[in-house]
Protein backbone atom coordinates (compact mmCIF):
# COMPACT_ATOMS: atom_id res chain seq x y z
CA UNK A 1 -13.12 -4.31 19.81
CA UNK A 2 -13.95 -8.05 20.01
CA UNK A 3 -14.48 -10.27 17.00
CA UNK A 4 -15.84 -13.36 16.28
CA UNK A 5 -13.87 -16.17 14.49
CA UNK A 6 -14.58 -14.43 11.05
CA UNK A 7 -13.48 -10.90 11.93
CA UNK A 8 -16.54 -10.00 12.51
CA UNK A 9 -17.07 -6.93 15.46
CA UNK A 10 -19.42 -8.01 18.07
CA UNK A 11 -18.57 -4.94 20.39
CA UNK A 12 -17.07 -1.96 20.82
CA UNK A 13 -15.96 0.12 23.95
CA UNK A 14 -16.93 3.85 24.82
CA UNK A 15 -13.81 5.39 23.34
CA UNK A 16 -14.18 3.58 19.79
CA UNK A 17 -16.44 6.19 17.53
CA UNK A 18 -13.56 9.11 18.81
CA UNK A 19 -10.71 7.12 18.27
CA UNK A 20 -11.79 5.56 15.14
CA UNK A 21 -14.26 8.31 13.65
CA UNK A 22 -16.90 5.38 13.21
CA UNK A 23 -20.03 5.41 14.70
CA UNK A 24 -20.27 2.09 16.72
CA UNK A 25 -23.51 1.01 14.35
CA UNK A 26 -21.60 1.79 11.39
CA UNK A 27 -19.17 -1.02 12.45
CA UNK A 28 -21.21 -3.44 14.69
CA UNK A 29 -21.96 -6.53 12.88
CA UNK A 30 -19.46 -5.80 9.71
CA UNK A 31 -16.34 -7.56 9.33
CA UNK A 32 -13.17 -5.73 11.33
CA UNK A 33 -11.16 -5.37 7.88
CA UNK A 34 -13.71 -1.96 6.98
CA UNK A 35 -11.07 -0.30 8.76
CA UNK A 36 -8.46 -1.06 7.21
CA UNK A 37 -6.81 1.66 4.55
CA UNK A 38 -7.01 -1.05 1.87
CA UNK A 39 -9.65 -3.68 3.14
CA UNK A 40 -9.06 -6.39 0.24
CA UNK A 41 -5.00 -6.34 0.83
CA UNK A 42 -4.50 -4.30 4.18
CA UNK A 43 -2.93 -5.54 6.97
CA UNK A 44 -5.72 -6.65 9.35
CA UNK A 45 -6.68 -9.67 7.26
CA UNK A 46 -2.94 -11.42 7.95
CA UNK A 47 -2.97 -10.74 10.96
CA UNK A 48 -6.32 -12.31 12.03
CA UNK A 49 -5.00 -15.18 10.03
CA UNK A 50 -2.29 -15.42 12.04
CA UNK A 51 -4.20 -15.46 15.21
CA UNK A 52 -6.47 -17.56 13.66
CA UNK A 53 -3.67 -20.37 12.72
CA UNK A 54 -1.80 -20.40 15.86
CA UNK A 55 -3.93 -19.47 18.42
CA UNK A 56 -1.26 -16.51 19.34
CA UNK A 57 -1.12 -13.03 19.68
CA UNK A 58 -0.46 -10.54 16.66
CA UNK A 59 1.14 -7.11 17.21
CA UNK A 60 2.39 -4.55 14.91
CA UNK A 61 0.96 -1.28 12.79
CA UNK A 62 -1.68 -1.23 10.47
CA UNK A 63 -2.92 1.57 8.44
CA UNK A 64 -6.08 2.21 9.12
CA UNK A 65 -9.08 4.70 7.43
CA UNK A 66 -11.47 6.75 9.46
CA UNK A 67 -14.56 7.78 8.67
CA UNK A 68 -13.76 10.72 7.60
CA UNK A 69 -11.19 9.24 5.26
CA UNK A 70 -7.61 10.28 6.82
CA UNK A 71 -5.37 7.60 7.48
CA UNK A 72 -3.87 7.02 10.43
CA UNK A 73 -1.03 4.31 11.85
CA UNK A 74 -2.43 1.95 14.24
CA UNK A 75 -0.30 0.01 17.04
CA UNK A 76 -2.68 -2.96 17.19
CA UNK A 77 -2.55 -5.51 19.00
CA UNK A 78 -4.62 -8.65 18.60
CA UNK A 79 -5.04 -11.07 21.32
CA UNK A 80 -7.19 -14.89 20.74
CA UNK A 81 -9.32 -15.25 24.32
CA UNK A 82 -9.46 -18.66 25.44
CA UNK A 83 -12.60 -20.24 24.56
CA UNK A 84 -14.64 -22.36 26.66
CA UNK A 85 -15.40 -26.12 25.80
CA UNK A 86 -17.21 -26.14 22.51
CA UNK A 87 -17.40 -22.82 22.74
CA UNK A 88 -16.32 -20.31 19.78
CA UNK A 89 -13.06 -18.16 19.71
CA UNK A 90 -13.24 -14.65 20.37
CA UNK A 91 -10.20 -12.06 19.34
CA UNK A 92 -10.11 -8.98 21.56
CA UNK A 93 -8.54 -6.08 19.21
CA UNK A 94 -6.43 -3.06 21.50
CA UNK A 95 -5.41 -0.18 18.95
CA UNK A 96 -3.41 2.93 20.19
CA UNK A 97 -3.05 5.79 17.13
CA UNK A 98 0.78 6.27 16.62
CA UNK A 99 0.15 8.63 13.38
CA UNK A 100 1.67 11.86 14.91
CA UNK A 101 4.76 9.72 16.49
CA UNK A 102 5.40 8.05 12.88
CA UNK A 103 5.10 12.00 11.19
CA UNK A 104 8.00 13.17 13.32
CA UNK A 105 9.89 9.64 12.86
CA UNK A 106 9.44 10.55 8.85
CA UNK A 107 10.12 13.88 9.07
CA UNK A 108 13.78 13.02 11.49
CA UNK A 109 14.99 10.69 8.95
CA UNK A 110 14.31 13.22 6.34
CA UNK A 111 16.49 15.97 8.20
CA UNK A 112 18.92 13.47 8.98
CA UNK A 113 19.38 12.05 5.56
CA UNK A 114 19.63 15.85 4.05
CA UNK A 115 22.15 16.44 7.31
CA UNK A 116 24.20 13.57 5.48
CA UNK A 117 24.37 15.17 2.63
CA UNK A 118 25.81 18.30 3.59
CA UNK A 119 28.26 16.58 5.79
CA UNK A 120 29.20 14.24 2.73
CA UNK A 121 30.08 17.81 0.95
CA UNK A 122 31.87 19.15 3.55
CA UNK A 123 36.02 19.53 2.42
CA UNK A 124 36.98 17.95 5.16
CA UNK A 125 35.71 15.11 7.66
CA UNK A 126 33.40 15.70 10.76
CA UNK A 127 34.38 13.41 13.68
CA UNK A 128 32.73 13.14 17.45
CA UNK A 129 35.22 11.46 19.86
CA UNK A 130 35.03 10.42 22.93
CA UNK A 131 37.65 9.40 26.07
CA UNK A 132 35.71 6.46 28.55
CA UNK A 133 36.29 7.46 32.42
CA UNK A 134 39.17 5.14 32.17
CA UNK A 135 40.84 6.63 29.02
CA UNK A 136 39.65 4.88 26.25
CA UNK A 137 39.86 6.63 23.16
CA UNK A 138 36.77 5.58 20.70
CA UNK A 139 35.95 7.08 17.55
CA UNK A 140 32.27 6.72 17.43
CA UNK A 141 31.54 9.14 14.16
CA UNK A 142 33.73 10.08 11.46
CA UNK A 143 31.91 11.27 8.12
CA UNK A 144 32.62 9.94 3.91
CA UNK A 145 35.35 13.07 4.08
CA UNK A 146 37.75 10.89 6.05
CA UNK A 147 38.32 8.38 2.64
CA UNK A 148 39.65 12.09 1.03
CA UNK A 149 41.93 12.80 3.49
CA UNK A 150 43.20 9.47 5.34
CA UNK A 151 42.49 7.11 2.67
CA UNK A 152 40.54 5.18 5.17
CA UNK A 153 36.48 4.44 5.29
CA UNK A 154 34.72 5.82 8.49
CA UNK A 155 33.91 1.88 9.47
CA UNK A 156 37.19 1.39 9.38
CA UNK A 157 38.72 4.28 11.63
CA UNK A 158 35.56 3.46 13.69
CA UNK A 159 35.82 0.04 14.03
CA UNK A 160 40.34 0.06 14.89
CA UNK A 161 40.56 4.09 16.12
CA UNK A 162 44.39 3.04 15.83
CA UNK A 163 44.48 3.12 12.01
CA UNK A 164 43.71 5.94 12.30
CA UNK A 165 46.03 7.61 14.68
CA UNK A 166 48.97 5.48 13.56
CA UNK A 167 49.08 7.55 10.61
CA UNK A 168 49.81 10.68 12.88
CA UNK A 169 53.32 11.39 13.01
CA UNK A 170 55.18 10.59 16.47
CA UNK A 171 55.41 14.28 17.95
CA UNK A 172 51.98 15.32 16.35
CA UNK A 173 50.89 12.46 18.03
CA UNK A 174 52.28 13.19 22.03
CA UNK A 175 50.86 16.79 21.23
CA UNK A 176 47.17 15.66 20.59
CA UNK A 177 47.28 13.46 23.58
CA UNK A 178 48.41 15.80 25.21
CA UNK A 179 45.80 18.97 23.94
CA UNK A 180 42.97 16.04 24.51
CA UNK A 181 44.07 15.44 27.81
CA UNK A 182 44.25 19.57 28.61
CA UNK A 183 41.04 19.49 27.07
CA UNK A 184 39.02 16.83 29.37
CA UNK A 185 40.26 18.77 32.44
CA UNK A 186 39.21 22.03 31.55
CA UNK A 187 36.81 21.84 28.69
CA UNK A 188 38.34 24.39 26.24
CA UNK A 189 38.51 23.22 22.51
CA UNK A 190 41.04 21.97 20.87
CA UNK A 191 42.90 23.45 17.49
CA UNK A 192 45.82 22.12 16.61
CA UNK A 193 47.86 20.86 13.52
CA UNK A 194 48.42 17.50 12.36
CA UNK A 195 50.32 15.77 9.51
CA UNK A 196 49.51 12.04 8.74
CA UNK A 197 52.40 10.05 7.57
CA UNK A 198 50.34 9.18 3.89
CA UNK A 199 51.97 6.45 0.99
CA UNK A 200 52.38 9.27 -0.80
CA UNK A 201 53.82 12.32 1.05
CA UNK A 202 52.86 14.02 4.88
CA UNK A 203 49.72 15.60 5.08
CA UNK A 204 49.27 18.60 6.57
CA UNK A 205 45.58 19.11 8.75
CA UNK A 206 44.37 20.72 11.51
CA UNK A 207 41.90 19.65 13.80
CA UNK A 208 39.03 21.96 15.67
CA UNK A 209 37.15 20.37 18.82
CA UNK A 210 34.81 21.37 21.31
CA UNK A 211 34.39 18.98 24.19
CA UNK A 212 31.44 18.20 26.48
CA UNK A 213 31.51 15.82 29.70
CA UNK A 214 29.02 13.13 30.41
CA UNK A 215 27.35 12.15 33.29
CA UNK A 216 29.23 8.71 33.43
CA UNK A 217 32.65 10.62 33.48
CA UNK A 218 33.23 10.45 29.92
CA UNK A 219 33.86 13.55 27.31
CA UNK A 220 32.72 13.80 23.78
CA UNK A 221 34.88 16.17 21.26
CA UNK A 222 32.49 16.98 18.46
CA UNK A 223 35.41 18.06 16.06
CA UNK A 224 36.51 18.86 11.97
CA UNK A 225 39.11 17.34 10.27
CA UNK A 226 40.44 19.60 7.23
CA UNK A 227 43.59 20.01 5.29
CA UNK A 228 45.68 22.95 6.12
CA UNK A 229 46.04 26.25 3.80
CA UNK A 230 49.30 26.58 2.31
CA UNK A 231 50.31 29.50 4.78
CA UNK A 232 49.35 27.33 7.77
CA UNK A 233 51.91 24.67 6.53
CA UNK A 234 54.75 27.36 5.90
CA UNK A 235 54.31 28.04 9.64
CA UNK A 236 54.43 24.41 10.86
CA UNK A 237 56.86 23.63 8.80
CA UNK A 238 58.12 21.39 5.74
CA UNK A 239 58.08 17.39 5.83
CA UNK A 240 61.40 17.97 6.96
CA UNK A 241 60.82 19.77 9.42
CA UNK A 242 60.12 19.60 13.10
CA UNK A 243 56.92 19.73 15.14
CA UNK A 244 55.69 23.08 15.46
CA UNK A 245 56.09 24.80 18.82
CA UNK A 246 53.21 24.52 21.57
CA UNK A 247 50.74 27.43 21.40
CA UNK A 248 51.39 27.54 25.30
CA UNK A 249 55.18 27.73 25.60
CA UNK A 250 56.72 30.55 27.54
CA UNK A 251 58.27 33.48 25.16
CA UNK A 252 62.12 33.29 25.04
């Protein structure tokens, strides 16, 4: 569309009455804010302001109304065309309709936020992992769970993985480095017990992976992080105790 100083549509192109649902002599001549969901506090009448003010270009959504009175979301952008000496200011208007994009964008964030809910439920904490091409360890997930069980905020194991993993006793420790490291190579998931050192007592978990390699040489382990059952802890053995033996060893 292009608009006079006072928002008023001079012209329209070819593609305006399907995009819009307006006939162009339902628009021509009227001011450009009839198409706005809410034309005495929508969004096109800031925005030509703007334009208006600064002599700059305005960009952003509006909510719009068709003719047939559905609303749709708008990418608009609104562009002030140099004027010639003494001559008045035009504003060319470019409008792209973005309504199915912003129903899925909804409709994610609703499945995600009802995903984080069920994960915030969940006895235990849901973790992904991942080891750079050099190495690196980096926690990049760990769900609410983890407070429960570590005493530590998922920002926190996050942001310092080693808080984390300095809670692991020593031999659990070398055995998880050691089951990630089998577990990069070959791509088999990882189940193993832990016990974190805790203020008050050893904990007893176990932790269930599945790793997945990256194109840039890295692996992901989307994991869980749960406390053991009482049996499980008979056969790792007390706080006493030492490690339990590798699932791998060779029979005596």
């Amino acid at each position: 569309m292009l608009l006079d100083e006072q928002g008023v549509v001079l012209q329209v192109n070819p593609e305006f009455e399907r995009h819009a649902g307006h006939p162009p002599d339902a628009i021509l001549g009227r001011r450009v804010v009839t198409l706005d969901a809410d034309p005495l506090h929508g969004g096109f009448t800031p925005a030509l302001e703007h334009c208006l003010t600064t002599r700059q270009p305005w960009q952003g959504v509006l909510l719009c109304r068709r003719a047939d009175d559905a609303l749709c979301h708008q990418t608009t952008l609104i562009q002030p065309l140099e004027a010639p000496p003494g001559g008045p200011l035009r504003l060319l208007v470019i409008q792209y309709d973005v309504t199915g994009m912003r129903r899925r964008e909804l409709h994610d964030r609703q499945l995600l936020a009802r995903l984080g809910d069920t994960v915030a439920r969940l006895p235990g904490a849901v973790f992904r992992l991942r080891q750079t091409a050099t190495g690196r360890l980096e926690l990049l997930y760990a769900s609410e769970g983890l407070v429960a069980l570590a005493g530590l905020t998922p920002e926190q194991a996050m942001n310092d993985i080693e808080r984390l993993f300095g809670l692991i006793v020593p031999e659990d420790r070398q055995r998880l480095e050691t089951s990630l490291a089998r577990s990069a190579q070959s791509l088999v998931p990882c189940q193993l017990p832990l016990r974190l050192d805790l203020p008050n007592g050893l904990l007893h978990l176990e932790a269930r992976a599945r790793p997945q390699r990256r194109r840039d040489g890295s692996t992901l382990w989307d994991g869980l992080l749960v406390e053991a059952m009482a049996d499980h802890r008979d056969r790792v053995g007390g706080p006493g105790e030492g490690p339990p033996a590798a699932r791998d060893a060779d029979p005596a």
